[in-house]
N, C-alpha and C. Protein backbone atom coordinates (compact mmCIF):
# COMPACT_ATOMS: atom_id res chain seq x y z
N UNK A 1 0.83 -1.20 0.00
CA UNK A 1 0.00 0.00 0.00
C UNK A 1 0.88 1.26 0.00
N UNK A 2 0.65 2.20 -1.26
CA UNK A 2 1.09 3.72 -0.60
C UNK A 2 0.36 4.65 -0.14
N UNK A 3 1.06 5.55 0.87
CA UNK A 3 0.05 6.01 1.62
C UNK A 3 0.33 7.56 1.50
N UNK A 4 -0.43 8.63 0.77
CA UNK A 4 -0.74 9.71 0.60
C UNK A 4 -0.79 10.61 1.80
N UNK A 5 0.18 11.26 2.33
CA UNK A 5 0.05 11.89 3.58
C UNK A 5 -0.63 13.47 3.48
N UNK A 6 -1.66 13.49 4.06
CA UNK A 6 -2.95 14.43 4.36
C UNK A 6 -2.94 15.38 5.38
N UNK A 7 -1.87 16.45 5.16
CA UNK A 7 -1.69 17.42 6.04
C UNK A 7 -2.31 19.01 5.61
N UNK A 8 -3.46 18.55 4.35
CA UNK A 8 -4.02 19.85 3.99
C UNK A 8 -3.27 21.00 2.66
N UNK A 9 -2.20 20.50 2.62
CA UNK A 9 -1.72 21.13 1.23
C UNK A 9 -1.55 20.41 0.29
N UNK A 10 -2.03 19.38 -0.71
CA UNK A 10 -1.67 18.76 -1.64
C UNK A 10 -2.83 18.53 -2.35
N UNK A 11 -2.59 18.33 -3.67
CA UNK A 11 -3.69 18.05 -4.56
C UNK A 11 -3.50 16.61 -4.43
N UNK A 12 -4.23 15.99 -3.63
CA UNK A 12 -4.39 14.49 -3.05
C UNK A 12 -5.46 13.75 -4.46
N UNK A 13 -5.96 14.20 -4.98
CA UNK A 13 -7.68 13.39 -5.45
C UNK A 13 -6.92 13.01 -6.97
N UNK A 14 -5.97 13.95 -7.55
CA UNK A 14 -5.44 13.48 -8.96
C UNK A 14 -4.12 12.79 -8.43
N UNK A 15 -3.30 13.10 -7.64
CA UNK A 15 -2.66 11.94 -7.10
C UNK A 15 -2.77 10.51 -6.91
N UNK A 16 -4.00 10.36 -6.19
CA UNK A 16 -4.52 8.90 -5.41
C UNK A 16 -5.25 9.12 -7.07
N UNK A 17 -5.98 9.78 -7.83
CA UNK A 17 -6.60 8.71 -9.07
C UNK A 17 -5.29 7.96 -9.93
N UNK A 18 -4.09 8.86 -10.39
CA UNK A 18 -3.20 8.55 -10.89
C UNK A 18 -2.58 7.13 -10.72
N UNK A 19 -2.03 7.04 -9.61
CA UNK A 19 -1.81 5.68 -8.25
C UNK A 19 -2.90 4.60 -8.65
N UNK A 20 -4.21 4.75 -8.66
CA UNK A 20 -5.22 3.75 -8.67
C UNK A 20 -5.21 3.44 -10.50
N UNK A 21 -5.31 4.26 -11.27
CA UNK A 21 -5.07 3.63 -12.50
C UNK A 21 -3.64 3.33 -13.02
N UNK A 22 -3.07 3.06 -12.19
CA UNK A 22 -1.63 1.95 -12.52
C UNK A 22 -1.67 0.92 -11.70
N UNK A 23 -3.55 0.88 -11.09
CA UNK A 23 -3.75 -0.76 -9.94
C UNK A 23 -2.83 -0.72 -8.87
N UNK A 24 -2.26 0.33 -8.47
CA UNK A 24 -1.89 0.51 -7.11
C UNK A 24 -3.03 0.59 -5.85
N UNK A 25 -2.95 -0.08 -4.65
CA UNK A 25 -4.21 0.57 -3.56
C UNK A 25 -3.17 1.71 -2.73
N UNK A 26 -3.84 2.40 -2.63
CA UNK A 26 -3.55 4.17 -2.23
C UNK A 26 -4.67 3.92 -1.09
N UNK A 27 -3.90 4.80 -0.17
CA UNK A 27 -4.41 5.19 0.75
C UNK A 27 -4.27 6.85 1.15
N UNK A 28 -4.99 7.81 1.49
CA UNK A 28 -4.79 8.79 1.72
C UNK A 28 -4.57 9.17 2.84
N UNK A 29 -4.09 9.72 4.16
CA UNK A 29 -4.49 9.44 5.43
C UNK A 29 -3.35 10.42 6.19
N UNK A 30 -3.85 10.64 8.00
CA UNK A 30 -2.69 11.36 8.42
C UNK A 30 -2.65 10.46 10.17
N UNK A 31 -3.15 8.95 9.90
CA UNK A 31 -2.91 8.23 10.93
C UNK A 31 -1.69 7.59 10.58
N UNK A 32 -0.72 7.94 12.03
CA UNK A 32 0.16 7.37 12.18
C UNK A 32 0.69 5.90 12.06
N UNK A 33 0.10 5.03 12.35
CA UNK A 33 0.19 3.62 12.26
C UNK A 33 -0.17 3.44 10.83
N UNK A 34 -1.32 4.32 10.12
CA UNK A 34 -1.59 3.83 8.44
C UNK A 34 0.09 3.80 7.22
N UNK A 35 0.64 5.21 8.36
CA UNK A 35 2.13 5.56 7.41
C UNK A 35 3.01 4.51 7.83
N UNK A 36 3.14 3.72 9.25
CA UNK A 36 4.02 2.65 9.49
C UNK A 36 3.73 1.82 8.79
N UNK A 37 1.98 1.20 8.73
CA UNK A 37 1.35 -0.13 7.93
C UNK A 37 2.40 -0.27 6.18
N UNK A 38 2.34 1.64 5.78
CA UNK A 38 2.44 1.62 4.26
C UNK A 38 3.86 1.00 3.54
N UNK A 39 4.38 0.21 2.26
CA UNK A 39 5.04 0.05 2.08
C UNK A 39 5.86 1.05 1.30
N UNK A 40 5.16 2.19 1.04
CA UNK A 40 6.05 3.59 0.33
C UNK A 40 4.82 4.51 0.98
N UNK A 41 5.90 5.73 1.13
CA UNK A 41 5.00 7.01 1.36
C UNK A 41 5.26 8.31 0.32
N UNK A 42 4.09 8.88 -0.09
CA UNK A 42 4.58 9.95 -0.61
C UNK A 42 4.05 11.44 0.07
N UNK A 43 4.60 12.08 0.01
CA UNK A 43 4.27 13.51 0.61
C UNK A 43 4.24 14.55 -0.35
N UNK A 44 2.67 14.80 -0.37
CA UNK A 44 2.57 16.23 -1.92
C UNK A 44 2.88 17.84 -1.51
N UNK A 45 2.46 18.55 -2.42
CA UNK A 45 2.25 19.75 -1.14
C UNK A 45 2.39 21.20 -2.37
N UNK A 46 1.39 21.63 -2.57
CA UNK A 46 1.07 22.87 -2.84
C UNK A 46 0.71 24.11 -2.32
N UNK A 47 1.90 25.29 -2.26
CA UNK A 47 1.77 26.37 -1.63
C UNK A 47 3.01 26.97 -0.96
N UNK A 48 2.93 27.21 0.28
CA UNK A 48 4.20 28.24 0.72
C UNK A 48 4.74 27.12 1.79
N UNK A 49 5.86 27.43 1.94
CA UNK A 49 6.86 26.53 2.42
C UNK A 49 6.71 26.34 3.99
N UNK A 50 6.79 27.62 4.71
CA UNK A 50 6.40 28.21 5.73
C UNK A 50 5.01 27.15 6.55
N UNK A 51 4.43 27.65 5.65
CA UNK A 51 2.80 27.63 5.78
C UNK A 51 2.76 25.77 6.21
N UNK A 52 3.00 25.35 5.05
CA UNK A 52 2.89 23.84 4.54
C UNK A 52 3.89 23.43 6.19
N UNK A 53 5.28 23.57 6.37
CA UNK A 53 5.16 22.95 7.20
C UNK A 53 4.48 23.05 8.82
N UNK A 54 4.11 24.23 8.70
CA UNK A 54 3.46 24.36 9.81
C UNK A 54 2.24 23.57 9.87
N UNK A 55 1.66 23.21 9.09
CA UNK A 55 0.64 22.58 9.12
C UNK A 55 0.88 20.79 9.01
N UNK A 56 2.43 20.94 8.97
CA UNK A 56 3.05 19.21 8.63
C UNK A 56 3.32 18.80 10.31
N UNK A 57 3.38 19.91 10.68
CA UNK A 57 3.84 20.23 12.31
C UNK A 57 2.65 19.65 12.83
N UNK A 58 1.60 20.40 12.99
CA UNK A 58 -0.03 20.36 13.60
C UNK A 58 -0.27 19.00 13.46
N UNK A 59 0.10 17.88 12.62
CA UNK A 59 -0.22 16.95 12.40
C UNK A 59 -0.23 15.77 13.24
N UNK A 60 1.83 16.27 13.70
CA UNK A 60 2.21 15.37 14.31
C UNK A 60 2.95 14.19 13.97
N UNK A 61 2.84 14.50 12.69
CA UNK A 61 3.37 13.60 11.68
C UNK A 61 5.06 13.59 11.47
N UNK A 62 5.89 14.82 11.50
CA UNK A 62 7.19 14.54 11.34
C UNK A 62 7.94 13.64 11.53
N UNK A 63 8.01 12.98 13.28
CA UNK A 63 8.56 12.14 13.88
C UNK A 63 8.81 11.05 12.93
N UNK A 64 6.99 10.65 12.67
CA UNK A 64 6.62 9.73 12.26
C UNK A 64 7.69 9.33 10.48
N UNK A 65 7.61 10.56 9.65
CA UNK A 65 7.76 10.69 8.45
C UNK A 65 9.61 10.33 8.56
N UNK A 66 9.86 11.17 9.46
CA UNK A 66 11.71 10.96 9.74
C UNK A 66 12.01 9.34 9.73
N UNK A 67 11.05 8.88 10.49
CA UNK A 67 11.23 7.13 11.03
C UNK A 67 11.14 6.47 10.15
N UNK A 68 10.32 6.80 9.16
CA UNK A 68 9.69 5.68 7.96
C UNK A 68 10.45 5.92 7.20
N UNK A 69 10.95 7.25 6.89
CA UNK A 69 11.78 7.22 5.79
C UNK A 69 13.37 6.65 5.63
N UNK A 70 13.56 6.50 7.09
CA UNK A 70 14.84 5.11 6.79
C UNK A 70 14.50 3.81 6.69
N UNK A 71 13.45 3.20 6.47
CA UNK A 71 13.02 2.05 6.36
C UNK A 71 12.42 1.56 5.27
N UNK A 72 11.74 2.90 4.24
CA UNK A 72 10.77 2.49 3.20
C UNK A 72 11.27 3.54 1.88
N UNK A 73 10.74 3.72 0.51
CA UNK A 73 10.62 4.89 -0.21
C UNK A 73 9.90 5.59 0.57
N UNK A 74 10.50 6.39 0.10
CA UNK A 74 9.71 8.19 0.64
C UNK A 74 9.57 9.11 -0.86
N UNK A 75 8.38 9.83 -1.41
CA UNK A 75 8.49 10.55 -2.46
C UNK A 75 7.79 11.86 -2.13
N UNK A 76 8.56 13.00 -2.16
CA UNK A 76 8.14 14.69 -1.86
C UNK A 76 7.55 15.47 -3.64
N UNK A 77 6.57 15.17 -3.41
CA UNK A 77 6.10 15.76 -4.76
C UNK A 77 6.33 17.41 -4.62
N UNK A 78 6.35 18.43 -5.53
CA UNK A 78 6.47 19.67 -5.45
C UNK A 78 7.22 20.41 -4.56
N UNK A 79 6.08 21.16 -3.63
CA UNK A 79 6.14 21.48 -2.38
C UNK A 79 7.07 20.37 -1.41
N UNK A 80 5.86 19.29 -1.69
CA UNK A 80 6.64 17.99 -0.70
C UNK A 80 8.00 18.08 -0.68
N UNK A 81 8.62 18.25 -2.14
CA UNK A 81 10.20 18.35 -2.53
C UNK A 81 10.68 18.72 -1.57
N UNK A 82 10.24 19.86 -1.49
CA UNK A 82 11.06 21.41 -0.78
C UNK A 82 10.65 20.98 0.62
N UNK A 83 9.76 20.25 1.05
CA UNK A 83 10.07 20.48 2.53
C UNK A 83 11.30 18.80 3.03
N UNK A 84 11.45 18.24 2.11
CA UNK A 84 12.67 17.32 2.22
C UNK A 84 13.80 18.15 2.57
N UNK A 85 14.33 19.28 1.87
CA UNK A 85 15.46 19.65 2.86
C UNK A 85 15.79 20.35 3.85
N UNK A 86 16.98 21.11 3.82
CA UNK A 86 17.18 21.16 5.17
C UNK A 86 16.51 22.95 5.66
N UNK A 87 16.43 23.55 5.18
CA UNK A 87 15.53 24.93 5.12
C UNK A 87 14.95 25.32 3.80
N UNK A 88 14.29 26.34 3.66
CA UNK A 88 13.71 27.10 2.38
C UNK A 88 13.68 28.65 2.61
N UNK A 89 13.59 29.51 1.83
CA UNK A 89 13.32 30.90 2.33
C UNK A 89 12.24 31.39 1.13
N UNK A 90 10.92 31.15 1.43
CA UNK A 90 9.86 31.57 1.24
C UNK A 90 9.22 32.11 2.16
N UNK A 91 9.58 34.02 1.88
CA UNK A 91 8.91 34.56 3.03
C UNK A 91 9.89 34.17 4.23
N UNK A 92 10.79 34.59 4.00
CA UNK A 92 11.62 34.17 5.35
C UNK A 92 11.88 33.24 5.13
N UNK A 93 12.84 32.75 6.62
CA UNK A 93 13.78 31.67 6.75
C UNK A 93 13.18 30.33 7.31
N UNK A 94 12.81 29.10 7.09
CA UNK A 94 11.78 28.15 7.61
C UNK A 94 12.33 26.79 7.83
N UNK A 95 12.34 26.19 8.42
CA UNK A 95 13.65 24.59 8.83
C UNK A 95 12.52 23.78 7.64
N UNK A 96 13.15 22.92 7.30
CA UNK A 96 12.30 21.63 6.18
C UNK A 96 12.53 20.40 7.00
N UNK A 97 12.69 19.42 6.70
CA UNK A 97 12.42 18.48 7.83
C UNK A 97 13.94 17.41 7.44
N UNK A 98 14.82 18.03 6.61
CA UNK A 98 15.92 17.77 6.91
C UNK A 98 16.41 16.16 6.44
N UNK A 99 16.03 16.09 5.72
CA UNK A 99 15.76 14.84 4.97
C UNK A 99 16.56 14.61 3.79
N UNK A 100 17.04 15.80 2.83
CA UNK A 100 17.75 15.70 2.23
C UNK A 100 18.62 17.19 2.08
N UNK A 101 19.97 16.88 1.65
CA UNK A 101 21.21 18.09 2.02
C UNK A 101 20.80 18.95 1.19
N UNK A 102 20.45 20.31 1.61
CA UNK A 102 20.03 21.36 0.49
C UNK A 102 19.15 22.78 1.06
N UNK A 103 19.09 23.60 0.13
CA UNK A 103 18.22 24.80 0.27
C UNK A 103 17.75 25.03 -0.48
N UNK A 104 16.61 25.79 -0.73
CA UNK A 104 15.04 26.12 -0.98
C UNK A 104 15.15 27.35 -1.32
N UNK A 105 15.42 28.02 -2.91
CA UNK A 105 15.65 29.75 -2.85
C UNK A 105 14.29 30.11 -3.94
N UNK A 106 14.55 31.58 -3.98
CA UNK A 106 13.59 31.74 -5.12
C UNK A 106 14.43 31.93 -6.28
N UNK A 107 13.76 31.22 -7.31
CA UNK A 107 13.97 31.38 -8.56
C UNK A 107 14.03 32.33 -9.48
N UNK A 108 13.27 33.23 -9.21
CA UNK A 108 13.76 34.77 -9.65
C UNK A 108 14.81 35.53 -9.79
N UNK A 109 15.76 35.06 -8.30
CA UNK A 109 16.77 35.81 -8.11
C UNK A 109 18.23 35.61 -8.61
N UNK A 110 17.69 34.21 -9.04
CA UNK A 110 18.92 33.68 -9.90
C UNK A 110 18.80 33.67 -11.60
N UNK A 111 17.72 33.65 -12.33
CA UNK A 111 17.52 34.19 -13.24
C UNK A 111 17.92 35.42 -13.85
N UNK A 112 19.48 35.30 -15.12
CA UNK A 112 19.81 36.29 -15.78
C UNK A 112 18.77 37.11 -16.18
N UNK A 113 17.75 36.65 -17.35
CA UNK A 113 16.63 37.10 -17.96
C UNK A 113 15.40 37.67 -17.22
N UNK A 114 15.25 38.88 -16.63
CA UNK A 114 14.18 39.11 -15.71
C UNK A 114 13.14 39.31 -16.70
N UNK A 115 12.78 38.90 -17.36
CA UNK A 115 11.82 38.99 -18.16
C UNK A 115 10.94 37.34 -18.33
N UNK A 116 11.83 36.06 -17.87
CA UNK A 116 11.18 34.75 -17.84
C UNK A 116 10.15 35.10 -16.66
N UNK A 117 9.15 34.21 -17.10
CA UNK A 117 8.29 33.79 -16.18
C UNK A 117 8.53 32.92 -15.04
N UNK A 118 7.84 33.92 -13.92
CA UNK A 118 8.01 32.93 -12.50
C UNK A 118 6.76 33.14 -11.54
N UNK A 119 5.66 32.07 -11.61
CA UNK A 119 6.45 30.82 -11.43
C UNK A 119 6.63 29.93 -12.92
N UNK A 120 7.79 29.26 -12.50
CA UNK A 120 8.20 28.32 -14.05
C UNK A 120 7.11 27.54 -14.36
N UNK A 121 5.90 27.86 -14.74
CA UNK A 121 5.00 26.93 -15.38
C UNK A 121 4.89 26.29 -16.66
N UNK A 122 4.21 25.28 -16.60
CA UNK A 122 4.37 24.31 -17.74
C UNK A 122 5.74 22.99 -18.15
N UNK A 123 5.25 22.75 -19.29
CA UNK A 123 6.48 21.49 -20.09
C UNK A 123 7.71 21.56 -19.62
N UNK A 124 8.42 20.85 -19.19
CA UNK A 124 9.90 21.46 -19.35
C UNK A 124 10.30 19.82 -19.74
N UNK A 125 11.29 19.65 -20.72
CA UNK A 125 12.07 18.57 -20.41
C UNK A 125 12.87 17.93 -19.35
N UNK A 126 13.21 16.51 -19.29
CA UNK A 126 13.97 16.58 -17.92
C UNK A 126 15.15 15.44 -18.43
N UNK A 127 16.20 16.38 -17.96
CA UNK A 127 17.80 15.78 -18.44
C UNK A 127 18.25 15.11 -16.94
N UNK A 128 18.34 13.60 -17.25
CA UNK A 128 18.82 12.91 -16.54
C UNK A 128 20.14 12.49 -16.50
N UNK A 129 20.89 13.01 -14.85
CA UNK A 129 22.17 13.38 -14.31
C UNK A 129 22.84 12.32 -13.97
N UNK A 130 22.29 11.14 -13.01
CA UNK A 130 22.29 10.12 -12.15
C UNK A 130 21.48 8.93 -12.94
N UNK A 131 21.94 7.79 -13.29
CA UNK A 131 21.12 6.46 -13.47
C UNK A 131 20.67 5.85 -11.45
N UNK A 132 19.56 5.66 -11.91
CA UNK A 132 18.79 5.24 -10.79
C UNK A 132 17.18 4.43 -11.31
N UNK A 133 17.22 3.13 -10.53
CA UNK A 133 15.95 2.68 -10.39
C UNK A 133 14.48 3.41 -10.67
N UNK A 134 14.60 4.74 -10.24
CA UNK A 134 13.44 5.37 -10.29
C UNK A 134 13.33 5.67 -11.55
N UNK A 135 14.53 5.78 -12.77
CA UNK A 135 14.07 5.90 -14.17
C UNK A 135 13.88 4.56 -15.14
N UNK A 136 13.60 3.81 -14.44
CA UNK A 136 13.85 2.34 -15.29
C UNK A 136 12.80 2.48 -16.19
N UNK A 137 11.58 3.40 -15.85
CA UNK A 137 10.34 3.58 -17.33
C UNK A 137 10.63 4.74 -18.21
N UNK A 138 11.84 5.47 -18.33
CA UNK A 138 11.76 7.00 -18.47
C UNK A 138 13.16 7.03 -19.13
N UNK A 139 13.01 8.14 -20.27
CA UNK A 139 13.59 8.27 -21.00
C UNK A 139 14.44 9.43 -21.16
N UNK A 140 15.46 9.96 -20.99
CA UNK A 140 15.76 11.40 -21.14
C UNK A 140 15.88 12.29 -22.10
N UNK A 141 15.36 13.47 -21.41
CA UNK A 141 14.44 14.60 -22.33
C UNK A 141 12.94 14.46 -22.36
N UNK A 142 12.65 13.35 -21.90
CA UNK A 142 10.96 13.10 -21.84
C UNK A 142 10.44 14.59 -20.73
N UNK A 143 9.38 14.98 -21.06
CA UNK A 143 8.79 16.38 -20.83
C UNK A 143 8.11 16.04 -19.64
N UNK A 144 7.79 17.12 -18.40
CA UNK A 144 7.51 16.62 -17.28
C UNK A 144 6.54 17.77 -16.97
N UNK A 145 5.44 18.40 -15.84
CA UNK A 145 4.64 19.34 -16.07
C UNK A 145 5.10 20.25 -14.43
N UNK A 146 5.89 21.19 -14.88
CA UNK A 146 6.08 21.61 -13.39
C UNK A 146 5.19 23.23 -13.02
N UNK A 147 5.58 23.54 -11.98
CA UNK A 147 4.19 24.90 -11.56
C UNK A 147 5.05 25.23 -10.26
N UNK A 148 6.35 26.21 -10.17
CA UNK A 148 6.63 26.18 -8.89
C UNK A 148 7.44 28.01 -9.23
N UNK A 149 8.08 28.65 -8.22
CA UNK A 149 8.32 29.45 -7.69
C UNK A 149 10.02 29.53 -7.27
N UNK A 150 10.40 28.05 -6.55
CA UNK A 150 11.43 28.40 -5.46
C UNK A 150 11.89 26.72 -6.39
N UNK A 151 13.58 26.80 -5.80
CA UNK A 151 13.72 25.21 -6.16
C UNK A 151 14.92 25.24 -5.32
N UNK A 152 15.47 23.86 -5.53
CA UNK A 152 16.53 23.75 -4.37
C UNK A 152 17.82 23.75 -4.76
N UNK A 153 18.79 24.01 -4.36
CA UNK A 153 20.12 23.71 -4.83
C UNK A 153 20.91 23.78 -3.35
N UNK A 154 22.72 23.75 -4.08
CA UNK A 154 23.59 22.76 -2.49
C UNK A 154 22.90 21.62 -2.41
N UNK A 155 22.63 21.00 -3.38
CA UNK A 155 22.13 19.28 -3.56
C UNK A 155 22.48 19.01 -4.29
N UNK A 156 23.53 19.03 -5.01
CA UNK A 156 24.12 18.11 -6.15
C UNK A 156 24.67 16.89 -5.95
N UNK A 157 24.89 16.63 -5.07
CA UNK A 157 25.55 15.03 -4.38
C UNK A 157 24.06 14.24 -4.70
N UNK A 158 22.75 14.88 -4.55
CA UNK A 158 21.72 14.08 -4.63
C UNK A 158 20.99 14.58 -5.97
N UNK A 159 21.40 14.82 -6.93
CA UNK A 159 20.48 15.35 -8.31
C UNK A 159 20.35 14.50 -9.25
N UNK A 160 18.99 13.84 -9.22
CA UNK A 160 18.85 13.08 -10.08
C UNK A 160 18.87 13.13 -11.62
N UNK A 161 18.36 14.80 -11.89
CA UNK A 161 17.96 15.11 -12.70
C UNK A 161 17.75 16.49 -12.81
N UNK A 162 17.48 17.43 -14.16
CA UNK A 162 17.31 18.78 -13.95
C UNK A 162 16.54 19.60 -15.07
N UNK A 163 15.55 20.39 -15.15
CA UNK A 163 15.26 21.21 -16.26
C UNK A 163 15.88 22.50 -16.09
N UNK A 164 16.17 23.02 -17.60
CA UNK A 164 16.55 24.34 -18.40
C UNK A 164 16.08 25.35 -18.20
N UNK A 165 15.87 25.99 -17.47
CA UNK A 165 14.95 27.37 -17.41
C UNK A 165 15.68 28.33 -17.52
N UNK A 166 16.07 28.86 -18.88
CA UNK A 166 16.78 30.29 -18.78
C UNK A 166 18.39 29.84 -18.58
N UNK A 167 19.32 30.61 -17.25
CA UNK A 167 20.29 29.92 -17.56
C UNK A 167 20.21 29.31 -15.91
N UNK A 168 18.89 29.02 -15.27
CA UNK A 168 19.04 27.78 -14.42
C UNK A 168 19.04 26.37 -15.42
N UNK A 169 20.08 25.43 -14.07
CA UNK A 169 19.48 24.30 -14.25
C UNK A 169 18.90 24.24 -12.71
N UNK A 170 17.33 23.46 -12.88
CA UNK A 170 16.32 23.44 -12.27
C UNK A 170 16.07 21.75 -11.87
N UNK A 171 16.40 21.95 -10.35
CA UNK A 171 16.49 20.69 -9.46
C UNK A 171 15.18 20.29 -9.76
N UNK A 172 15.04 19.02 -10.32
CA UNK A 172 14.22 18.29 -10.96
C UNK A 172 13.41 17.21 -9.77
N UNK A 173 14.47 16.19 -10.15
CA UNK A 173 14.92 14.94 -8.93
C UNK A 173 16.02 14.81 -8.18
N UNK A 174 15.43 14.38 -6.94
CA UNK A 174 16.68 14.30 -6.20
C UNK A 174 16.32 13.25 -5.00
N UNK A 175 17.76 12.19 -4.72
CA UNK A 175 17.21 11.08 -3.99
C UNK A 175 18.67 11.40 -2.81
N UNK A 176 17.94 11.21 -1.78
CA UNK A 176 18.85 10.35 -0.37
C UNK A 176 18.72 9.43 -0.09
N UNK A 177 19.34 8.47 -0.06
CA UNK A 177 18.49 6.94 0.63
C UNK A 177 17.45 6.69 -0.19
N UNK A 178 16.33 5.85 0.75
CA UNK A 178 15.16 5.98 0.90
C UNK A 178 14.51 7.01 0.41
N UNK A 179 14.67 8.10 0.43
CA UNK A 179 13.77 9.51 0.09
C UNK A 179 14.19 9.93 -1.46
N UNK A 180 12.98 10.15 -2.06
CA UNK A 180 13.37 10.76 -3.67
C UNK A 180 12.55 12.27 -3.04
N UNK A 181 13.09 12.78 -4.26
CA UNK A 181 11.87 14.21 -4.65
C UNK A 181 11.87 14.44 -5.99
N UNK A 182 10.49 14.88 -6.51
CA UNK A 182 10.25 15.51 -7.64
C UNK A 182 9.89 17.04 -7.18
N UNK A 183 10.67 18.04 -7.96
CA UNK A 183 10.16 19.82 -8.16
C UNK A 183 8.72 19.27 -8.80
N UNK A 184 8.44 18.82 -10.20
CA UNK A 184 7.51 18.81 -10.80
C UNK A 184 6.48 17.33 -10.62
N UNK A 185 5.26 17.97 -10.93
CA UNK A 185 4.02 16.75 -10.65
C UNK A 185 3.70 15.85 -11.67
N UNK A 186 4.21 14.51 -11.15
CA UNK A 186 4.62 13.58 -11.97
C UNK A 186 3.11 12.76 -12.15
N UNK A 187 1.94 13.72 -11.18
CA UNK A 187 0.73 12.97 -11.61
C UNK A 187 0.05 13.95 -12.85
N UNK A 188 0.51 14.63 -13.35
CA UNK A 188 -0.02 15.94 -13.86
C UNK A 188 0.99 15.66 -15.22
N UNK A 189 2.00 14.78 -15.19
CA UNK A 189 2.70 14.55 -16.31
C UNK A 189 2.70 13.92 -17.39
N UNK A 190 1.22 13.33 -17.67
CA UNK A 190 1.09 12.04 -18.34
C UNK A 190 1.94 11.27 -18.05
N UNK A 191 2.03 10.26 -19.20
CA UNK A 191 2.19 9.35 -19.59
C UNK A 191 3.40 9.05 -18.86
N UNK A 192 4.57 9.97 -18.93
CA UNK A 192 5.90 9.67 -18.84
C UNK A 192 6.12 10.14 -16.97
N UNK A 193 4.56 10.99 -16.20
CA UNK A 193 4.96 10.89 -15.32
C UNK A 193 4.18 9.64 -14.38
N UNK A 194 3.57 8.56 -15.19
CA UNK A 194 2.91 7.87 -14.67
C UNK A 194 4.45 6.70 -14.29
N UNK A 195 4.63 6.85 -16.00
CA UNK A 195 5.51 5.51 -15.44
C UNK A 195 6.48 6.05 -14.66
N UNK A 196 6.97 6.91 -14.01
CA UNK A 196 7.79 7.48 -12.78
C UNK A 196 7.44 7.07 -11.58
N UNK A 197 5.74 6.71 -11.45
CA UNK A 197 5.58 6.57 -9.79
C UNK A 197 5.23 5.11 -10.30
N UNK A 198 4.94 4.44 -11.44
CA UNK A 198 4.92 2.65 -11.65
C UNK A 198 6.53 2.62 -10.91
N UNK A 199 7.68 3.48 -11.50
CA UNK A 199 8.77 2.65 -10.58
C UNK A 199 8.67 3.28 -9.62
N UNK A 200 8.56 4.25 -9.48
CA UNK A 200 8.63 4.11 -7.34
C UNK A 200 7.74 2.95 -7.00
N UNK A 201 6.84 2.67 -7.50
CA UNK A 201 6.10 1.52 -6.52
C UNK A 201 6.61 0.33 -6.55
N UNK A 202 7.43 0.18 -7.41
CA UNK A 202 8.78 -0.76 -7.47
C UNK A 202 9.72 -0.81 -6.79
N UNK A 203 10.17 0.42 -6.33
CA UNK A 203 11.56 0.55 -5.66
C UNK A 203 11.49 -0.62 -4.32
């Protein structure tokens, strides 16, 4: 079972449909014992960094998420990404839950071209850095659907992967252990981001 963790920021309903039409059973949930029961967890999360974990806080859930994730996959969709490392500065300075080596900036400020759009929405291709299990369905340069603001870098020891934006390269994937992250929504990606979470449910 994977288990969809429900702390109020994530587009959970195209997630868990995505999951269920590749015959996965999904569970959505923010009981503790459901995330021990699960054999992968993923953590989504749309919105402000700040915000999101404060509400990852209220849950009660961290402990829990730190524990599992040396034992099982762990996958940080978007947002989720960003609260895998070790701070972000959206709106200030905010701890992430430290999960993977890195920081959380805005994307704006590193952008030569102040004239690109931010947030980086839409297609982007994704150039794969690292061979890893998690691409065993996926092809590089295959197009991925991202919608974000901030991305991470001081994670290159863990970069799976990266899109082109301007003259970023744009932390894509990135794995520690147990724990992956996607910047972009690999349920929102078709085809090519389906078979991304067929292999996580493999891993």
């Amino acid at each position: 079972m994977i288990a969809i963790v429900d702390y109020g920021v994530g587009n959970l309903f195209s997630l868990s449909s995505s999951l269920k039409a590749l015959g996965l059973e999904t569970e959505i949930t923010r009981d503790p014992a459901r995330l021990r029961a699960a054999e992968r967890i993923i953590l989504p999360g749309v919105g402000a960094f700040g915000d999101a974990r404060a509400k990852l806080d209220d849950t009660g859930l961290v402990p829990v998420i730190r524990e599992e994730a040396e034992k099982k996959p762990l996958l940080g969709i978007c947002l989720g990404m960003q609260l895998l490392f070790d701070r972000g500065f959206e709106y200030g300075e905010h701890p992430g839950l430290g999960l993977v080596p890195g920081q959380v900036v805005d994307l704006h400020n590193d952008l030569e071209d102040k004239t690109l759009k931010v947030p980086h929405m839409g297609w982007n291709s994704l150039q794969i850095r690292k061979d890893d299990p998690l691409f065993q369905y996926f092809r590089d340069g295959e197009y991925v659907y991202y919608v974000h603001s901030f991305y991470a870098t001081d994670c290159e020891a863990g970069t799976l992967g990266t899109s082109r934006y301007g003259n970023v390269d744009v932390t894509g994937v990135v794995r520690n252990g147990n724990v992956y992250g996607t910047q972009f929504h690999p349920e929102k990606s078709g085809d090519a981001g389906l078979r991304l979470l067929k292999a996580f449910a493999e891993l």
